[in-house]
Each structure stands twice: as structure tokens, then as C-alpha cells.
N, C-alpha and C. Protein backbone atom coordinates (compact mmCIF):
# COMPACT_ATOMS: atom_id res chain seq x y z
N UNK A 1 0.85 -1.18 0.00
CA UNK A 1 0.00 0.00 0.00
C UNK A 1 0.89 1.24 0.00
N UNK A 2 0.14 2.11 -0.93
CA UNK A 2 1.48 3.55 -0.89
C UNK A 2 1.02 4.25 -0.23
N UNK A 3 2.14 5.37 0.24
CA UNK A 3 1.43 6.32 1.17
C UNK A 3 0.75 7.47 0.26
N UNK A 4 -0.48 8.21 1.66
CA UNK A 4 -0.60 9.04 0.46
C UNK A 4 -0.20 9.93 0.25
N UNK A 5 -0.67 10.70 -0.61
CA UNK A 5 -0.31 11.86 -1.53
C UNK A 5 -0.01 12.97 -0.53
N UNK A 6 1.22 13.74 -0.61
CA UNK A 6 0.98 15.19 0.20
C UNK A 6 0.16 16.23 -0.67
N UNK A 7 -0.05 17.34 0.02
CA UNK A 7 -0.55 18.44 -0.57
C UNK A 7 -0.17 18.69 -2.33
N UNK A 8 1.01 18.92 -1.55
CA UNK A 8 2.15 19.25 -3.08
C UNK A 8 2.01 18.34 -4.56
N UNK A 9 1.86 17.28 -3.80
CA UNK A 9 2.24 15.88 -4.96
C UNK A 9 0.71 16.13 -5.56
N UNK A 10 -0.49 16.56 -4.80
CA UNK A 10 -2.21 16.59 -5.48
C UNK A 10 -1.97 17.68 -6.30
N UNK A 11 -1.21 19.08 -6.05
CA UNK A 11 -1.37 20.02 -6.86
C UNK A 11 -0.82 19.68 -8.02
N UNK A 12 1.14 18.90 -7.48
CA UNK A 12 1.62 18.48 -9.34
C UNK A 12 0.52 17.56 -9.90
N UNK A 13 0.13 16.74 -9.55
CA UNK A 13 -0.92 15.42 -10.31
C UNK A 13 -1.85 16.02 -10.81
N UNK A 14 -2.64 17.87 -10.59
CA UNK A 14 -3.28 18.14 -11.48
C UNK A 14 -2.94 19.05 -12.61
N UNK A 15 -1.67 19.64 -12.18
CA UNK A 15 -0.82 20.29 -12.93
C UNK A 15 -0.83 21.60 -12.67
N UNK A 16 -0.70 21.60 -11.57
CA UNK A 16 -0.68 23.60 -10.95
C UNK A 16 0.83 23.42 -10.25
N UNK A 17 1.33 24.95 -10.27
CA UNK A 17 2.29 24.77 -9.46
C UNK A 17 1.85 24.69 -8.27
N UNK A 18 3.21 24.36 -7.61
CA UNK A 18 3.23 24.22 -6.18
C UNK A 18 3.58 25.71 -5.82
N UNK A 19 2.98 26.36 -4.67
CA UNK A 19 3.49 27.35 -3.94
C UNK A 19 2.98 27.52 -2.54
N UNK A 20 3.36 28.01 -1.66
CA UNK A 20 3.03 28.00 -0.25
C UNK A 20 1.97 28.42 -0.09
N UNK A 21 1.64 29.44 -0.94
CA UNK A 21 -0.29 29.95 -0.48
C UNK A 21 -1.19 28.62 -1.15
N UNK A 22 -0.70 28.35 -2.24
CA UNK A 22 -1.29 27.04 -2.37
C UNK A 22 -1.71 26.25 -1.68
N UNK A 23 -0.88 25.74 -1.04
CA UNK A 23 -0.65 24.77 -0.41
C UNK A 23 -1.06 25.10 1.00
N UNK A 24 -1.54 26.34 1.94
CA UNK A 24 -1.74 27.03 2.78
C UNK A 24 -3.47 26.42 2.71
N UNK A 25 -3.36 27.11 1.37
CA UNK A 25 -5.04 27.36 1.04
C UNK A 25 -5.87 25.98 1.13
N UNK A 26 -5.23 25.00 0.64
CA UNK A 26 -6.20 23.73 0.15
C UNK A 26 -5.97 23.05 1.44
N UNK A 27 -5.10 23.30 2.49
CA UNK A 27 -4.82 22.54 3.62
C UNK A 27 -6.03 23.12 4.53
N UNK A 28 -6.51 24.85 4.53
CA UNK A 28 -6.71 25.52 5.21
C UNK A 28 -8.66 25.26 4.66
N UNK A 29 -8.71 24.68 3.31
CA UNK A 29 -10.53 24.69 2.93
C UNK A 29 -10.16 23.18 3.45
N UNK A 30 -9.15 22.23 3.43
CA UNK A 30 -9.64 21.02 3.81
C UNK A 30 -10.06 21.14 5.36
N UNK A 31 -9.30 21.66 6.12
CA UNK A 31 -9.53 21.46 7.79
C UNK A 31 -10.48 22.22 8.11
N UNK A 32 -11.30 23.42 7.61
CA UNK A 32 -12.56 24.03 7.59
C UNK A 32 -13.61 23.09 7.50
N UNK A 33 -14.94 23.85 7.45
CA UNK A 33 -16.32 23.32 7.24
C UNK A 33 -17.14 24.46 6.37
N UNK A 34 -17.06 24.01 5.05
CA UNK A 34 -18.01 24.89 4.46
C UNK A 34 -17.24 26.84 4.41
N UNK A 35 -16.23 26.66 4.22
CA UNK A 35 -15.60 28.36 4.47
C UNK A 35 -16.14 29.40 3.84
N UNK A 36 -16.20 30.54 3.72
CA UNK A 36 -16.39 31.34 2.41
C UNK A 36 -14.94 31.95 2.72
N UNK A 37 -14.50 33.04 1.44
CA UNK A 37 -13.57 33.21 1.03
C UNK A 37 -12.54 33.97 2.06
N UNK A 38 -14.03 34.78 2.93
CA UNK A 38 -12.75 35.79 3.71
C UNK A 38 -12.09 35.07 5.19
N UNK A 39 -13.10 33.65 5.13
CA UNK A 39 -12.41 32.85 6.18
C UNK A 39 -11.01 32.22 5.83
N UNK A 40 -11.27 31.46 4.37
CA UNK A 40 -10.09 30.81 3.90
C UNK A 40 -9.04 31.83 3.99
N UNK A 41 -9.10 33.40 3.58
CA UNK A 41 -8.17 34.06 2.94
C UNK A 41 -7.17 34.09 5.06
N UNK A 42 -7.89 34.86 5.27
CA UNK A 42 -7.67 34.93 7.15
C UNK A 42 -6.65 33.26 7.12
N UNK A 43 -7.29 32.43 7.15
CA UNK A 43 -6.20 31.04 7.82
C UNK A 43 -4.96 31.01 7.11
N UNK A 44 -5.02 31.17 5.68
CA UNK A 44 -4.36 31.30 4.30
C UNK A 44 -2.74 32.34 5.30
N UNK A 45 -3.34 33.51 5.72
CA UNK A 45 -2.74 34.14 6.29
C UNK A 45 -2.08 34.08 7.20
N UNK A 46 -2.52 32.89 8.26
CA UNK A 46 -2.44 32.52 9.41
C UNK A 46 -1.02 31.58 9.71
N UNK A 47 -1.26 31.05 8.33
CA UNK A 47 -0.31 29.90 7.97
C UNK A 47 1.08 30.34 6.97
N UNK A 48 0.91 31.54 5.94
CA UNK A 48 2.20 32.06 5.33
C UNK A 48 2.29 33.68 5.40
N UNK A 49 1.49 33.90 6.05
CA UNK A 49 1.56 35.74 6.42
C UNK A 49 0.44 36.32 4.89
N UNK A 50 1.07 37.58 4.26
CA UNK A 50 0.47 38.05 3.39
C UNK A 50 -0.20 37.70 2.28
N UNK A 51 -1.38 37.36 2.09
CA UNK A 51 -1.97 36.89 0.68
C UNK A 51 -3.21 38.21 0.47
N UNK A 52 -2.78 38.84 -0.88
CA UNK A 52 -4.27 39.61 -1.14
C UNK A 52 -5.60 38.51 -1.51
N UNK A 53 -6.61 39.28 -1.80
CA UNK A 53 -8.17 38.48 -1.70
C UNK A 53 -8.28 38.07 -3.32
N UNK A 54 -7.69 39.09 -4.23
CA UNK A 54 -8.01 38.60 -5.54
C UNK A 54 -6.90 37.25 -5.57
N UNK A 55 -5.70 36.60 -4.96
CA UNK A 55 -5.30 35.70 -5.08
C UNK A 55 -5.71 34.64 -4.41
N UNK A 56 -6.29 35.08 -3.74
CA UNK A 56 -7.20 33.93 -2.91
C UNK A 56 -8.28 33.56 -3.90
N UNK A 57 -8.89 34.30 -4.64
CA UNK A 57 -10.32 33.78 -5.27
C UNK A 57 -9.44 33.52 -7.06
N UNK A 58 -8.61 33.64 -6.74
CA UNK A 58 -7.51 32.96 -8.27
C UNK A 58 -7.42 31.40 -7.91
N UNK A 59 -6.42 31.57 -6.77
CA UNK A 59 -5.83 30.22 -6.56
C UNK A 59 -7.41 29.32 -6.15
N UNK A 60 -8.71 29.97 -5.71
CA UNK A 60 -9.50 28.88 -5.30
C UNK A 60 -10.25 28.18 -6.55
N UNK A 61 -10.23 29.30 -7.56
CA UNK A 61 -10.59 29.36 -8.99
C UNK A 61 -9.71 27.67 -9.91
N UNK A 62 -8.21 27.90 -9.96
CA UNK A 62 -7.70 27.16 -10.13
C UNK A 62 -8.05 25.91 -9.26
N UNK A 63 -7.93 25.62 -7.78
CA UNK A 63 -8.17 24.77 -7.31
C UNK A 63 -9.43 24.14 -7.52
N UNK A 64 -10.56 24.84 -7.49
CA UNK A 64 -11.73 24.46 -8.44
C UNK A 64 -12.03 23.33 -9.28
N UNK A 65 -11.22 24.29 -10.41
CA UNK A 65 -11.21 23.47 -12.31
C UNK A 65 -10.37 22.64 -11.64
N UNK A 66 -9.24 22.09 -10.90
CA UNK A 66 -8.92 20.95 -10.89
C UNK A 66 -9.44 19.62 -10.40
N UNK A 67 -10.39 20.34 -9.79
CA UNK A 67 -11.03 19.28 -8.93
C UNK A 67 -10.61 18.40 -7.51
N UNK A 68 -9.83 19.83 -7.06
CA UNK A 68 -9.38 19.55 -5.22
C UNK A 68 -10.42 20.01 -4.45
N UNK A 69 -11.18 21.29 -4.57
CA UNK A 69 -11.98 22.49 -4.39
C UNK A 69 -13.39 21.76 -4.44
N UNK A 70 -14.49 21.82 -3.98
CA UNK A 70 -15.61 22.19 -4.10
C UNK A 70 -16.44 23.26 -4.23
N UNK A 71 -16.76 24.17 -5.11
CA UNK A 71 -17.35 25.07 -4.72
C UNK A 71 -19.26 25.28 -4.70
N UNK A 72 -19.72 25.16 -3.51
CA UNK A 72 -20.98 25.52 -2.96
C UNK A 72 -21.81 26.84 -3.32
N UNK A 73 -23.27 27.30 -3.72
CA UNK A 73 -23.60 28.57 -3.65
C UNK A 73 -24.71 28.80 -3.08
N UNK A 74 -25.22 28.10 -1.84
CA UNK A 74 -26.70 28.24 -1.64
C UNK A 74 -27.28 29.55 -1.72
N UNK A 75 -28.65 29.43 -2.12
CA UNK A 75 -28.96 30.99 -2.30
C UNK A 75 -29.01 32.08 -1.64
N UNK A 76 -28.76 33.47 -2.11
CA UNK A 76 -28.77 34.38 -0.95
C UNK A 76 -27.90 33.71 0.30
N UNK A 77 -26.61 33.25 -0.10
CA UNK A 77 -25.23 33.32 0.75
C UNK A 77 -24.54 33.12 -0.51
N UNK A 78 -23.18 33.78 0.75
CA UNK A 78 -21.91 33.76 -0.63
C UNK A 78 -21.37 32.38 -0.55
N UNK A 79 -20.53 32.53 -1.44
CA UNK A 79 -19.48 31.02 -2.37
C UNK A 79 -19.36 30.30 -0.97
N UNK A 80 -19.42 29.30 -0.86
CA UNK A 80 -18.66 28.35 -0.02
C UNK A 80 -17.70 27.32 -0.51
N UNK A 81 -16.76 26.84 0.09
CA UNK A 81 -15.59 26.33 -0.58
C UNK A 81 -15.35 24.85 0.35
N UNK A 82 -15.35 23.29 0.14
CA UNK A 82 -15.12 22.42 0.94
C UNK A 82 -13.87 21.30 -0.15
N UNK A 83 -13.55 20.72 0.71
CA UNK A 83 -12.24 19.69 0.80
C UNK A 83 -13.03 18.52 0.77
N UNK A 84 -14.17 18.26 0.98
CA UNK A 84 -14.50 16.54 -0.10
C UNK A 84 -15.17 17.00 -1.17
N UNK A 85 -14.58 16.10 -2.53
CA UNK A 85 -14.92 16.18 -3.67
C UNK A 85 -15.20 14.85 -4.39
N UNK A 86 -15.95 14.59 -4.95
CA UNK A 86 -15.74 13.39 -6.29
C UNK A 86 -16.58 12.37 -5.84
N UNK A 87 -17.68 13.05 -4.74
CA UNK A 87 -18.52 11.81 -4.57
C UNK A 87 -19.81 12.35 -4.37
N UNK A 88 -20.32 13.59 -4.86
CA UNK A 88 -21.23 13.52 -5.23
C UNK A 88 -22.74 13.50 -4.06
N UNK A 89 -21.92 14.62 -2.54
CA UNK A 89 -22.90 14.57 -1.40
C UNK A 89 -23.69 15.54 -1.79
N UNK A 90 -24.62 16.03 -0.74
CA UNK A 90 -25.16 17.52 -1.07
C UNK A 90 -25.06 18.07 0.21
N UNK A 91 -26.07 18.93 0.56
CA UNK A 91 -25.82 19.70 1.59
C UNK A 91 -27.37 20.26 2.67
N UNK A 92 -27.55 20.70 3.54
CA UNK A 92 -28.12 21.30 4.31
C UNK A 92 -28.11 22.43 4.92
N UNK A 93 -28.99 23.23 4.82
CA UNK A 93 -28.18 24.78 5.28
C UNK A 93 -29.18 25.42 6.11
N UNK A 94 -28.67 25.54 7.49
CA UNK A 94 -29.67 26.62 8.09
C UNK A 94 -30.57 28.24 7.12
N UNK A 95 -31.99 27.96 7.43
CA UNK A 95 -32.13 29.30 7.49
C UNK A 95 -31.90 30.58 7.87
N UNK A 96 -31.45 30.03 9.11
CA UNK A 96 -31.42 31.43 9.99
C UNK A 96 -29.85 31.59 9.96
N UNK A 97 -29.23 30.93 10.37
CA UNK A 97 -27.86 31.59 10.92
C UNK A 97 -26.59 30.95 9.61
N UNK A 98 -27.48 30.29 8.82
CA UNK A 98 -26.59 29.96 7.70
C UNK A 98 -25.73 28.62 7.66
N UNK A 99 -25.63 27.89 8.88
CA UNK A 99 -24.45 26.70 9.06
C UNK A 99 -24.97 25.88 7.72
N UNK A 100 -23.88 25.05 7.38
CA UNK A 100 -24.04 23.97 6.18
C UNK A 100 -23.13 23.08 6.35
N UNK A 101 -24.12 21.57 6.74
CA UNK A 101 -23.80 20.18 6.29
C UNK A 101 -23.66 20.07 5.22
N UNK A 102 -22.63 18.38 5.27
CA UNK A 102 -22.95 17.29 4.17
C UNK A 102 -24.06 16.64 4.72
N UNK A 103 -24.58 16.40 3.54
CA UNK A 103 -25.25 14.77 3.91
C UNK A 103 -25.37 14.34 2.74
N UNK A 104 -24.59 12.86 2.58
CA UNK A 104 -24.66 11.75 2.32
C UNK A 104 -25.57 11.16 1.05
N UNK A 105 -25.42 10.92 -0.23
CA UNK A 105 -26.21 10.37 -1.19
C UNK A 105 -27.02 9.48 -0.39
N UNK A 106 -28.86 8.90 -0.54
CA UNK A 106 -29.14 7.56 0.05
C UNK A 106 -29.14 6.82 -1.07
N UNK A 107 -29.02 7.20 -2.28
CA UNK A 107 -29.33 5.85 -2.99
C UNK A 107 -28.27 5.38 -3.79
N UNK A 108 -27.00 5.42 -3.48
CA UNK A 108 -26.10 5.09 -3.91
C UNK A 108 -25.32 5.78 -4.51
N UNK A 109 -24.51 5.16 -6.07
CA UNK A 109 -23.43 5.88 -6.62
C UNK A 109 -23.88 7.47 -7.41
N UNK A 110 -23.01 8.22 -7.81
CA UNK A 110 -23.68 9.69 -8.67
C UNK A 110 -24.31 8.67 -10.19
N UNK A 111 -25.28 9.72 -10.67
CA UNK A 111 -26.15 10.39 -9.54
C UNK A 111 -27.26 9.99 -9.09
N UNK A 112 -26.96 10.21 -7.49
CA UNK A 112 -28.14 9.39 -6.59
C UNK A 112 -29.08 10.21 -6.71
N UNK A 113 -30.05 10.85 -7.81
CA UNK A 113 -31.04 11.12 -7.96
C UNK A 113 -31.58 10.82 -9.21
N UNK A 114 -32.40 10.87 -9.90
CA UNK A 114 -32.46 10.74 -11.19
C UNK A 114 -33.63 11.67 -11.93
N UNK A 115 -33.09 12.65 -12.49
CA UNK A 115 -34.12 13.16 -13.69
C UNK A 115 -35.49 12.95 -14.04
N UNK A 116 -36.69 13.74 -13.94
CA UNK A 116 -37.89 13.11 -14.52
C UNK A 116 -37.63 13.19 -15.87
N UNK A 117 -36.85 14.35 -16.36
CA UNK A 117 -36.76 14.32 -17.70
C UNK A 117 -35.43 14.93 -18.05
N UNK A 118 -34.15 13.98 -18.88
CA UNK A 118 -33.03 14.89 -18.47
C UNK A 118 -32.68 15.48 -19.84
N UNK A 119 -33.93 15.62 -20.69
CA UNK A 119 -33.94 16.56 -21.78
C UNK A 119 -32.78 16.02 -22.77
N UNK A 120 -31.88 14.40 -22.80
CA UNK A 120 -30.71 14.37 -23.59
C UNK A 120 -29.67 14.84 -23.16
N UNK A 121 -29.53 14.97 -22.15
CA UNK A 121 -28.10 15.29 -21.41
C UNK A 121 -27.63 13.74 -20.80
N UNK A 122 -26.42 13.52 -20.45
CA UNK A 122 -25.77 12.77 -20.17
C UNK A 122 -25.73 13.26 -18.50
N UNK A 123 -26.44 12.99 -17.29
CA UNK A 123 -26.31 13.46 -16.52
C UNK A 123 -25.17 12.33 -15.14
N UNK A 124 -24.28 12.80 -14.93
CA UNK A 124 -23.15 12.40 -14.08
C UNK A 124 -23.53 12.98 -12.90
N UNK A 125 -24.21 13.89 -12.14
CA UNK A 125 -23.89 14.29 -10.88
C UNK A 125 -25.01 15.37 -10.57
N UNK A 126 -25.60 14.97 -9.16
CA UNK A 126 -27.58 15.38 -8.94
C UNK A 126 -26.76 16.55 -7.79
N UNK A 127 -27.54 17.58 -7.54
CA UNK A 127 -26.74 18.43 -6.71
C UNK A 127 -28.38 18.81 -5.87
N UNK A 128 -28.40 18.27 -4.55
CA UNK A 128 -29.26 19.05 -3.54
C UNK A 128 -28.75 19.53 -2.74
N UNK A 129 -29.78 20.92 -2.54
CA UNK A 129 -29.59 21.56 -1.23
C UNK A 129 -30.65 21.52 -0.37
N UNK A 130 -30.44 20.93 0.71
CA UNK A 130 -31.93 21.21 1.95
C UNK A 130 -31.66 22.00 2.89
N UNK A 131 -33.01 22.67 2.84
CA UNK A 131 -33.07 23.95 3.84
C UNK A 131 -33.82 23.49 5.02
N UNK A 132 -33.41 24.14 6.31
CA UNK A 132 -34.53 24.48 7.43
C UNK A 132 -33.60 24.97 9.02
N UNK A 133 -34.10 24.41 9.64
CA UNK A 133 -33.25 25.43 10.76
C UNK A 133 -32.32 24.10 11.57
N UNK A 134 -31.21 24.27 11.90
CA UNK A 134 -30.06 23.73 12.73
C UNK A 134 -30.94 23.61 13.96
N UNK A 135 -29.88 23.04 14.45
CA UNK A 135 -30.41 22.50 15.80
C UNK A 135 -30.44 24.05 17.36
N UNK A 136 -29.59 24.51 16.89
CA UNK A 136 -29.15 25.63 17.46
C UNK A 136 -30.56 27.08 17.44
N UNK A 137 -30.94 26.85 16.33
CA UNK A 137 -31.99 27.97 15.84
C UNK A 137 -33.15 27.69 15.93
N UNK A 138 -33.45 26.38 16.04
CA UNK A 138 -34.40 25.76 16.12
C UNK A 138 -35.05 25.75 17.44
N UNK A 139 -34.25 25.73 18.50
CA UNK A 139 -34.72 25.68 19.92
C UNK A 139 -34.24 27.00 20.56
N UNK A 140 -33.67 28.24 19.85
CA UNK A 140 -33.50 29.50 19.66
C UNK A 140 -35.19 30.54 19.94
């Protein structure tokens, strides 16, 4: 069994360079929950000192299209950014105060939903979002 992959070795395997905000950044959306940008940019910071915001929403851009990145948009909130990818969960999002789960496909592989009508598309991947109130807001 090999070990796995560091940071570095995921960015060469998709073909970005390696650099320390890089590598800051994707360490910093993996150990988060659901971040938006000015959280990532803050840890980003935390971990190599100075990064401006337009390189933060570059490098998350890139990290993105490679497919390290998740990027989230529930409505009426900004971008959210998470560290599991490629399987196809969805999510849950408070009304009130905004928090956002995963939860879990139930019916198996992508996509665990299926189309009433998928108009001729080739569909690979069902994306829900469920709303209502956390546990916190709820008894709030």
C-alpha cells in the first residue's frame, strides 16, 4: 500500500504549481467546514503571512477546475468552498444563521437522484440543497 499523496504531490498530479499559499489554502478549505472566502483568505494568512483576496479567489478558482476544491452557492449566501470532492454529497443549510452540512447520497453511486426528464443530457452528478433550521436555531 502507498502512502498518500501530500498536498504538493495533489497540486503536481493536477498540474498547478506548487506554492506555499497554495498549499496554505487547500490545507486551510480542507480542515474548515463549508468556508467562504474571507475565512479561507484569514487562515491562508495565518499559515504564510500576506496573501491579497483577488489571489485567494484565483488560486480557489484554479483549485476548483482541478477538482481539489468544491465550490458551494446556496442561495442568498456567498461562495462556499469544501475539501471533499468526487462523490457527489449535497448539503443542508440553516435558514437562519446559515451553518451547512454534508449529507450523504441515500441511494447510492452519482447520480443518486435521477431526472424526470433529463432533456438528452448525459447526466453524471444530482446536486441538492436542503433547507430548514439547525439545531441551534431551532430551539433558539
Amino acid at each position: 500500500m502507498s502512502a498518500p499523496k501530500t498536498t504538493a504531490e495533489e497540486l503536481r498530479g493536477v498540474g498547478l504549481r506548487v506554492t506555499a499559499a497554495r498549499v496554505a489554502l487547500l490545507e486551510t478549505v480542507r480542515d474548515g467546514d463549508h468556508l467562504d472566502v474571507e475565512t479561507i483568505a484569514s487562515g491562508v494568512r495565518d499559515r504564510v503571512g500576506h496573501i491579497s483576496l483577488q489571489a485567494v479567489y484565483e488560486a480557489l478558482h484554479a483549485l476548483t477546475a482541478a477538482g481539489l476544491v468544491r465550490r458551494i452557492e446556496p442561495a442568498g449566501s456567498a461562495a462556499r468552498f469544501e475539501g471533499r470532492v468526487g462523490d457527489n454529497h449535497h448539503h443542508i443549510v440553516c435558514r437562519s444563521c446559515g451553518a451547512v452540512a454534508d449529507v450523504d447520497c441515500v441511494t447510492g453511486h452519482a447520480p443518486c437522484l435521477n431526472a424526470s426528464d433529463d432533456h438528452g443530457f448525459a447526466v453524471d452528478e444530482a446536486e441538492v440543497i436542503f433547507w430548514g433550521l439547525c439545531p441551534d436555531c431551532s430551539t433558539a
